[in-house]
Protein backbone atom coordinates (compact mmCIF):
# COMPACT_ATOMS: atom_id res chain seq x y z
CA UNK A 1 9.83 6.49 -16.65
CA UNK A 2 12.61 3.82 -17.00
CA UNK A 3 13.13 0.48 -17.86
CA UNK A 4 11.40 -1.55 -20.34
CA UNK A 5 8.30 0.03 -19.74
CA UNK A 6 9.78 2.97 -20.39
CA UNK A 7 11.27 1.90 -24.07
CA UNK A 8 8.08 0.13 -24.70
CA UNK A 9 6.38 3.06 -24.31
CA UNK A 10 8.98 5.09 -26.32
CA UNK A 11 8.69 2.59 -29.07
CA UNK A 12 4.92 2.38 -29.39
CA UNK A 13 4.61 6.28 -29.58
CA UNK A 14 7.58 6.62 -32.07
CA UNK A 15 6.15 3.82 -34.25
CA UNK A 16 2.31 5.76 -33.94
CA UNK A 17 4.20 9.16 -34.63
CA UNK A 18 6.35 7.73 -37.38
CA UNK A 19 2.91 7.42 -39.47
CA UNK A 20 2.91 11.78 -39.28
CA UNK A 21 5.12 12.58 -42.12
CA UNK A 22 5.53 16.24 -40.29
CA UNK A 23 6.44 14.74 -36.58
CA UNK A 24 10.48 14.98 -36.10
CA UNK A 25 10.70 12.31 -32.64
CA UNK A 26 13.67 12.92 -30.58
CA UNK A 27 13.26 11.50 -26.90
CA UNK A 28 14.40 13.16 -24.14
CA UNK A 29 16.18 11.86 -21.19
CA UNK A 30 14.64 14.85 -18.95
CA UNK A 31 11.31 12.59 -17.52
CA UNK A 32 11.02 9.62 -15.15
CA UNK A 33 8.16 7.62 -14.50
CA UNK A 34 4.95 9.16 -13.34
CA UNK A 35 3.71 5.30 -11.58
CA UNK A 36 5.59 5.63 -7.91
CA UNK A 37 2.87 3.70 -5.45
CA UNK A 38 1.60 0.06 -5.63
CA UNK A 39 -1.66 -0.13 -3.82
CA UNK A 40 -3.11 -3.25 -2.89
CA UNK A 41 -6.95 -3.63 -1.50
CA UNK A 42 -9.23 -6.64 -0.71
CA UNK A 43 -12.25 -6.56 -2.11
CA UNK A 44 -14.58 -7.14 1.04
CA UNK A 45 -16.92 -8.83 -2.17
CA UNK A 46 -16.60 -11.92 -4.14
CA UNK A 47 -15.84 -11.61 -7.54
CA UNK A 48 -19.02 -11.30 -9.44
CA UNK A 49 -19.66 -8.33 -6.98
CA UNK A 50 -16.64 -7.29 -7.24
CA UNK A 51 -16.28 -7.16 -11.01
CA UNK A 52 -19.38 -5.48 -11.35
CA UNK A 53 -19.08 -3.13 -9.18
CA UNK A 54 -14.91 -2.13 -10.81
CA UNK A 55 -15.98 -2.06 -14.51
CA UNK A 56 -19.70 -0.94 -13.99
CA UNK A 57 -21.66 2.69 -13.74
CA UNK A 58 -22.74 3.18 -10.35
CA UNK A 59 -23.63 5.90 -7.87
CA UNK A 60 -19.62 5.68 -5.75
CA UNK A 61 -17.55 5.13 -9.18
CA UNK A 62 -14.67 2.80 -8.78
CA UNK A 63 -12.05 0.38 -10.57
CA UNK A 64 -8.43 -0.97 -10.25
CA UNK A 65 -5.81 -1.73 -12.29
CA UNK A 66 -6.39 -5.29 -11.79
CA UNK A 67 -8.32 -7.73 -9.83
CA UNK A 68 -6.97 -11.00 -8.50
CA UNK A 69 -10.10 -13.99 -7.83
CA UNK A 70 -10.27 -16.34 -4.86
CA UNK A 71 -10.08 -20.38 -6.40
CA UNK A 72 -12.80 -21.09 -3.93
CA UNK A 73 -15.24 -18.38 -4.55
CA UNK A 74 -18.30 -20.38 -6.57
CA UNK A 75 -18.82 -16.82 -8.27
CA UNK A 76 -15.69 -17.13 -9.80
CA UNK A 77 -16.39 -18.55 -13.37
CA UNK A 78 -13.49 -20.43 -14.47
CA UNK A 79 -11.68 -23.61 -13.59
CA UNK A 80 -8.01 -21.96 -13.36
CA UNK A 81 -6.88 -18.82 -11.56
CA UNK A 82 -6.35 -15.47 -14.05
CA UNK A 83 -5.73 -12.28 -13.42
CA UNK A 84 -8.54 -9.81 -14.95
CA UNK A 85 -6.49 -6.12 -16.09
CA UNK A 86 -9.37 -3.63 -16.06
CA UNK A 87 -7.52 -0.35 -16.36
CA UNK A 88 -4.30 -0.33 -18.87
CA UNK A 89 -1.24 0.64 -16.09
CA UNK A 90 -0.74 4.31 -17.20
CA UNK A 91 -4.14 5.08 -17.21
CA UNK A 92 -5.27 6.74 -13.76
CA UNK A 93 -8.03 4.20 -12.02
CA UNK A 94 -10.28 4.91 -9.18
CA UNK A 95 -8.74 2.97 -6.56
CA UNK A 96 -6.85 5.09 -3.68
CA UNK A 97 -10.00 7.88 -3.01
CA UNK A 98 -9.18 10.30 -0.04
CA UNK A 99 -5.57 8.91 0.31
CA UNK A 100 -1.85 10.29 1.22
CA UNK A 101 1.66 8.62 1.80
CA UNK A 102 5.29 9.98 1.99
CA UNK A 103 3.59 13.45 1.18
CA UNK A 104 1.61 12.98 -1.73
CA UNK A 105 -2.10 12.81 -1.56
CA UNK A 106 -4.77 11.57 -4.14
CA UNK A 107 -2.01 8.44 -4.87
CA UNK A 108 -4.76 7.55 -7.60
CA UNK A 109 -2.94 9.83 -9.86
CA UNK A 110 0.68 8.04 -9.27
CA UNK A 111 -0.41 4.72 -8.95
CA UNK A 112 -1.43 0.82 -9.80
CA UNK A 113 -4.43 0.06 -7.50
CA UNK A 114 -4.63 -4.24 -7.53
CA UNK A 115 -7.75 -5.68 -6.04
CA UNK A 116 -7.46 -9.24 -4.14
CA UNK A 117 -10.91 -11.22 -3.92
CA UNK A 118 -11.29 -11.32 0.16
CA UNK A 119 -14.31 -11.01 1.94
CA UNK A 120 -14.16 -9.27 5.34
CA UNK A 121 -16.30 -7.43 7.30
CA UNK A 122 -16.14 -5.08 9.63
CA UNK A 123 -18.37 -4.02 12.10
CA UNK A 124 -19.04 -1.99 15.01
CA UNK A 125 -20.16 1.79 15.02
CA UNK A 126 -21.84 3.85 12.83
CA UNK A 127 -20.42 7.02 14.49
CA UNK A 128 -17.95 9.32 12.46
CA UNK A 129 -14.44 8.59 12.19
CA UNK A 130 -13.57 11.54 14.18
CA UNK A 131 -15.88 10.62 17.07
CA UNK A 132 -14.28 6.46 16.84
CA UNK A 133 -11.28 4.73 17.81
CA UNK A 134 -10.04 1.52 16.65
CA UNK A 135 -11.47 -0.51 19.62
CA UNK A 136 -15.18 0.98 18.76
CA UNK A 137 -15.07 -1.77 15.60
CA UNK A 138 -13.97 -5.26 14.94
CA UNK A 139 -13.20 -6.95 11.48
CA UNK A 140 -13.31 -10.45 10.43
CA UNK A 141 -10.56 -11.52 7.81
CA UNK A 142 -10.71 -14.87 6.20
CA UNK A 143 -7.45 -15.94 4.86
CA UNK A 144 -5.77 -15.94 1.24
CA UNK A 145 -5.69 -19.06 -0.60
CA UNK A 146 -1.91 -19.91 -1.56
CA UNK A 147 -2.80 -20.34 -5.22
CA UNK A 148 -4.12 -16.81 -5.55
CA UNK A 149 -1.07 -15.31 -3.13
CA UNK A 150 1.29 -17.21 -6.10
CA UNK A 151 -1.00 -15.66 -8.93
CA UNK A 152 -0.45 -12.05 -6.86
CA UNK A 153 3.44 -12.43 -6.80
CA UNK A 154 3.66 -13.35 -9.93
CA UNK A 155 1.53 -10.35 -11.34
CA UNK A 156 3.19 -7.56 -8.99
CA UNK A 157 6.68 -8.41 -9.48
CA UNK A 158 6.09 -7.93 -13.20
CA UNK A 159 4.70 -4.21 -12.81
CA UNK A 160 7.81 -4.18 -10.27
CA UNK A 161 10.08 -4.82 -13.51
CA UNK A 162 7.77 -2.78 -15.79
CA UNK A 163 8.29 0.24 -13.20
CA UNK A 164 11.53 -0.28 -11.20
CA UNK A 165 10.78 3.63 -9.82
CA UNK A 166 8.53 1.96 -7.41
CA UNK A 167 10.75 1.77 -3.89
CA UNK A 168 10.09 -1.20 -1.63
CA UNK A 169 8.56 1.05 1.41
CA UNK A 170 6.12 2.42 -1.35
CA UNK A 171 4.19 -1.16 -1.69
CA UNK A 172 1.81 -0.77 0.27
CA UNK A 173 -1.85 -1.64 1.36
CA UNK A 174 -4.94 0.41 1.04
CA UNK A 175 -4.82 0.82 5.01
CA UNK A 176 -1.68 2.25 5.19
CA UNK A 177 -2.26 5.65 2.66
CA UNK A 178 -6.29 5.63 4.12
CA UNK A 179 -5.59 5.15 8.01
CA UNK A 180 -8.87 6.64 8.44
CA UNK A 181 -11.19 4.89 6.81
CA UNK A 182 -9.56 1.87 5.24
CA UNK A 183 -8.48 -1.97 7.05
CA UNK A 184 -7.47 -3.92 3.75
CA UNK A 185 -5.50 -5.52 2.43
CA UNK A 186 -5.90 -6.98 6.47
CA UNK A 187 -4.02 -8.47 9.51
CA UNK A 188 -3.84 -11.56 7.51
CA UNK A 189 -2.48 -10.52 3.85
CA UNK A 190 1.11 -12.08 3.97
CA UNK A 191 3.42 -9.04 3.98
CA UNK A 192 6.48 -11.20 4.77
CA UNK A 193 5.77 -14.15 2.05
CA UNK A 194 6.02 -11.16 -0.35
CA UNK A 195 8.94 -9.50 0.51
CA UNK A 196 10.88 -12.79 1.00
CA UNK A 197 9.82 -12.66 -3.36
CA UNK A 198 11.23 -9.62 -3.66
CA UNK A 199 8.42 -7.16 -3.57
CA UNK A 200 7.62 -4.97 -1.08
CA UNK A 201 9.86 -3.84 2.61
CA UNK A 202 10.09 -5.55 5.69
CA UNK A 203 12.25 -4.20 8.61
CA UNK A 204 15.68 -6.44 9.64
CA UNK A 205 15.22 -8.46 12.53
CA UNK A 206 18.58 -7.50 14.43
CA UNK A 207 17.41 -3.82 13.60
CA UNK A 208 14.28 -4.31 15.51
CA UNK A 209 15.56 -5.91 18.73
CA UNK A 210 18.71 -3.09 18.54
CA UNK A 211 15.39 -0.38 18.98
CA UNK A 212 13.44 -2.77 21.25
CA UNK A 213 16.65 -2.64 23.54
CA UNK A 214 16.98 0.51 23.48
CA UNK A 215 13.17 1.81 23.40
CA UNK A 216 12.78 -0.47 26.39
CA UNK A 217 14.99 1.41 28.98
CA UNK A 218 14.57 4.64 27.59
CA UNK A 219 11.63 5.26 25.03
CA UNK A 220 11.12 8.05 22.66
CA UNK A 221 8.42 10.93 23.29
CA UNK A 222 5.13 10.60 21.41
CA UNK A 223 5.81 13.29 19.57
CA UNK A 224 8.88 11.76 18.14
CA UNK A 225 6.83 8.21 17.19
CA UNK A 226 4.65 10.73 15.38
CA UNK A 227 7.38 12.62 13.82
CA UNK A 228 8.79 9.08 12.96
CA UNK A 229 5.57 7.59 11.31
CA UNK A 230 5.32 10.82 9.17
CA UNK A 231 8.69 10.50 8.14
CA UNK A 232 8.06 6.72 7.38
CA UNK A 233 4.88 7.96 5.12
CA UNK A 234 1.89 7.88 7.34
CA UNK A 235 0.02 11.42 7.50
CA UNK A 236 0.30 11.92 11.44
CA UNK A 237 0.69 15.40 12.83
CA UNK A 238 3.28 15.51 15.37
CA UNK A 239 1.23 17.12 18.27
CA UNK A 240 2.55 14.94 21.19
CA UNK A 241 -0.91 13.83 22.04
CA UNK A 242 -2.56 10.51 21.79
CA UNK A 243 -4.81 11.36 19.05
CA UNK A 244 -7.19 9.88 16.49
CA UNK A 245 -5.08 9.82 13.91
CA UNK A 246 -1.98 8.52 15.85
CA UNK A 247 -3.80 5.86 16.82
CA UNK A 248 -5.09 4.81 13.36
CA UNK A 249 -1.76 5.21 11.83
CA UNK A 250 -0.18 2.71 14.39
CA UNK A 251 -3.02 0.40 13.65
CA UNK A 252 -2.25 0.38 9.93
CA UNK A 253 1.42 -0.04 10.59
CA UNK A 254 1.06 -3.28 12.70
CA UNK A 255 -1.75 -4.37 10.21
CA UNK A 256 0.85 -4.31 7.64
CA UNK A 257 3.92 -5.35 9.88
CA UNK A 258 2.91 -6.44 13.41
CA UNK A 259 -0.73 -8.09 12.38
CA UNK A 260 -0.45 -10.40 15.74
CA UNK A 261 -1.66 -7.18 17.47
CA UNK A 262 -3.21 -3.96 15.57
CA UNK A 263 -4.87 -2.45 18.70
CA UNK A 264 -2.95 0.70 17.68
CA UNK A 265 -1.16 0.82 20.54
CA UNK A 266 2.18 2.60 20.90
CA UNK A 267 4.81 -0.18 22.73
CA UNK A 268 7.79 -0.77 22.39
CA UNK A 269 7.92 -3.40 19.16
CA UNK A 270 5.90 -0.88 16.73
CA UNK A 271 8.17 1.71 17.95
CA UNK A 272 11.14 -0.92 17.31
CA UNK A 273 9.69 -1.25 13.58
CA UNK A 274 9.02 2.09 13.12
CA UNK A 275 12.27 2.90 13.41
CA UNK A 276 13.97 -0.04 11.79
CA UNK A 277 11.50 0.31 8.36
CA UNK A 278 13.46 4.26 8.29
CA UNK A 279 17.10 2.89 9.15
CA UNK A 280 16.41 0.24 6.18
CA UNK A 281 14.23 2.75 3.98
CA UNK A 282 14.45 6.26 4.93
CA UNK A 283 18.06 6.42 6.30
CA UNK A 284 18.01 10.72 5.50
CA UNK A 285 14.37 10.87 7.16
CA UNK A 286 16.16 8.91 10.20
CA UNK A 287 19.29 11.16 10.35
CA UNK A 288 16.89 14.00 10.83
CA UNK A 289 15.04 12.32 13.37
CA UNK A 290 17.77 11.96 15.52
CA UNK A 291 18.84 15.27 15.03
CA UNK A 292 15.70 16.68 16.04
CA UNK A 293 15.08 14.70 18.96
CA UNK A 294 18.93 15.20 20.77
């Protein structure tokens, strides 16, 4: 852990153990932070529901660190927007489930889950996920309100400067570390208005079109766009076919940075931001690419 958090932290437990007449405190500069993953999730509820169902017993247990209302949901009970903490940061909340990114699975242990009131639906088949694809179902996703989008910048960049271990590529949405099961935050969460405030990646646009240009006239194998989203952080085994998985993992990368299309088809633009997130992100992951696929 580092940062102010970190002394914070330091500070509280020296002040707690300083009340032990037998406790010598001597803090060591051998840990880091164990909070590496921002999550962010819509709730597909308003916010009664959703409050209930976050801070309530039920059958499917769940919560977040926070949850961020809607100013136009008529469940909401107040006049002015406020952000509700139900989980204190370094405790571990039930937010991520079956989830993996950059290597690490069950990100519920290593993360801050956030909630934002929004609610889609999606519909479509009832079949398994492994018997689906991502044209068997189609979701509807109502905008953000700008108030509650300010309200959400405002809230993550402070856990940003609380825990400054948290890289930019490792913001992400609940359909990026679940590419099986999961569509939120959604096509229409504003990726971009956040990382123009600092929180969050976004590839460089001169990057892109250099791989567009030169994915156009001479594209890389499949297996290497699977190799590349792995590298990137999505859990894609590079087999060199057109699988389930591949498929879902190209629809939660253009949910998250191409949302004008999420078919998750592989062209030449997700291909293009694939491989400008890693130059900008995960330059040693890229290197090795490269190496691999001369």
């Amino acid at each position: 852990m580092t940062g102010r958090m970190s002394r914070a932290v330091i500070a509280c437990t020296c002040a707690m153990l300083a009340a032990c007449s037998n406790v010598v405190v001597i803090p060591s500069a051998n840990y880091n932070s164990r909070v590496d993953y921002l999550v962010i999730h819509a709730t597909s509820e308003d916010f009664a529901e959703s409050l209930m169902l976050l801070t309530q017993p039920n059958a499917n247990p769940v919560s977040s660190h926070y949850l961020v209302p809607a100013p136009s949901d008529p469940t909401y009970p107040r006049n002015d927007l406020r952000v509700y903490q139900l989980v204190p940061e370094l405790d571990r909340a039930w937010h991520a489930g079956v989830s993996y990114w950059a290597g690490e699975s069950a990100l519920n242990d290593r993360s801050i889950g956030v909630e934002v009131v929004n609610e889609f639906k999606c519909t479509g088949t009832s079949n398994p996920i492994e018997e689906t694809a991502p044209e068997d179902f189609e979701c509807e996703f109502p905008s953000y309100d700008d108030d509650q989008i300010a309200l959400l910048i405002e809230l993550l960049s402070e856990i940003l400067d609380r825990f400054p271990s948290i890289d930019p590529i490792d913001v992400v949405g609940h359909s990026d570390i679940a590419i099986l099961r999961k569509s939120d935050p959604g096509p229409r969460f504003p990726w971009q208005q956040l990382y123009e405030a600092g929180i969050g990646a976004w590839y460089e646009p001169d990057t892109k079109s250099k791989y567009e240009q030169r994915f156009s006239s001479e594209p890389p194998s499949l297996q290497a766009v699977q190799n590349a989203l792995n590298r990137l952080g999505y859990q894609v085994e590079p087999s060199g076919n057109n699988d389930r998985a591949t498929q879902y993992a190209m629809r939660a990368l253009q949910l998250h940075f191409r949302p004008g299309d999420y078919s998750g088809t592989v062209d030449v633009e997700s291909m293009a931001i694939i491989w400008a997130l890693l130059e900008r992100y995960r330059p040693a992951e890229l290197d090795d690419l490269e190496a691999s696929s001369a």
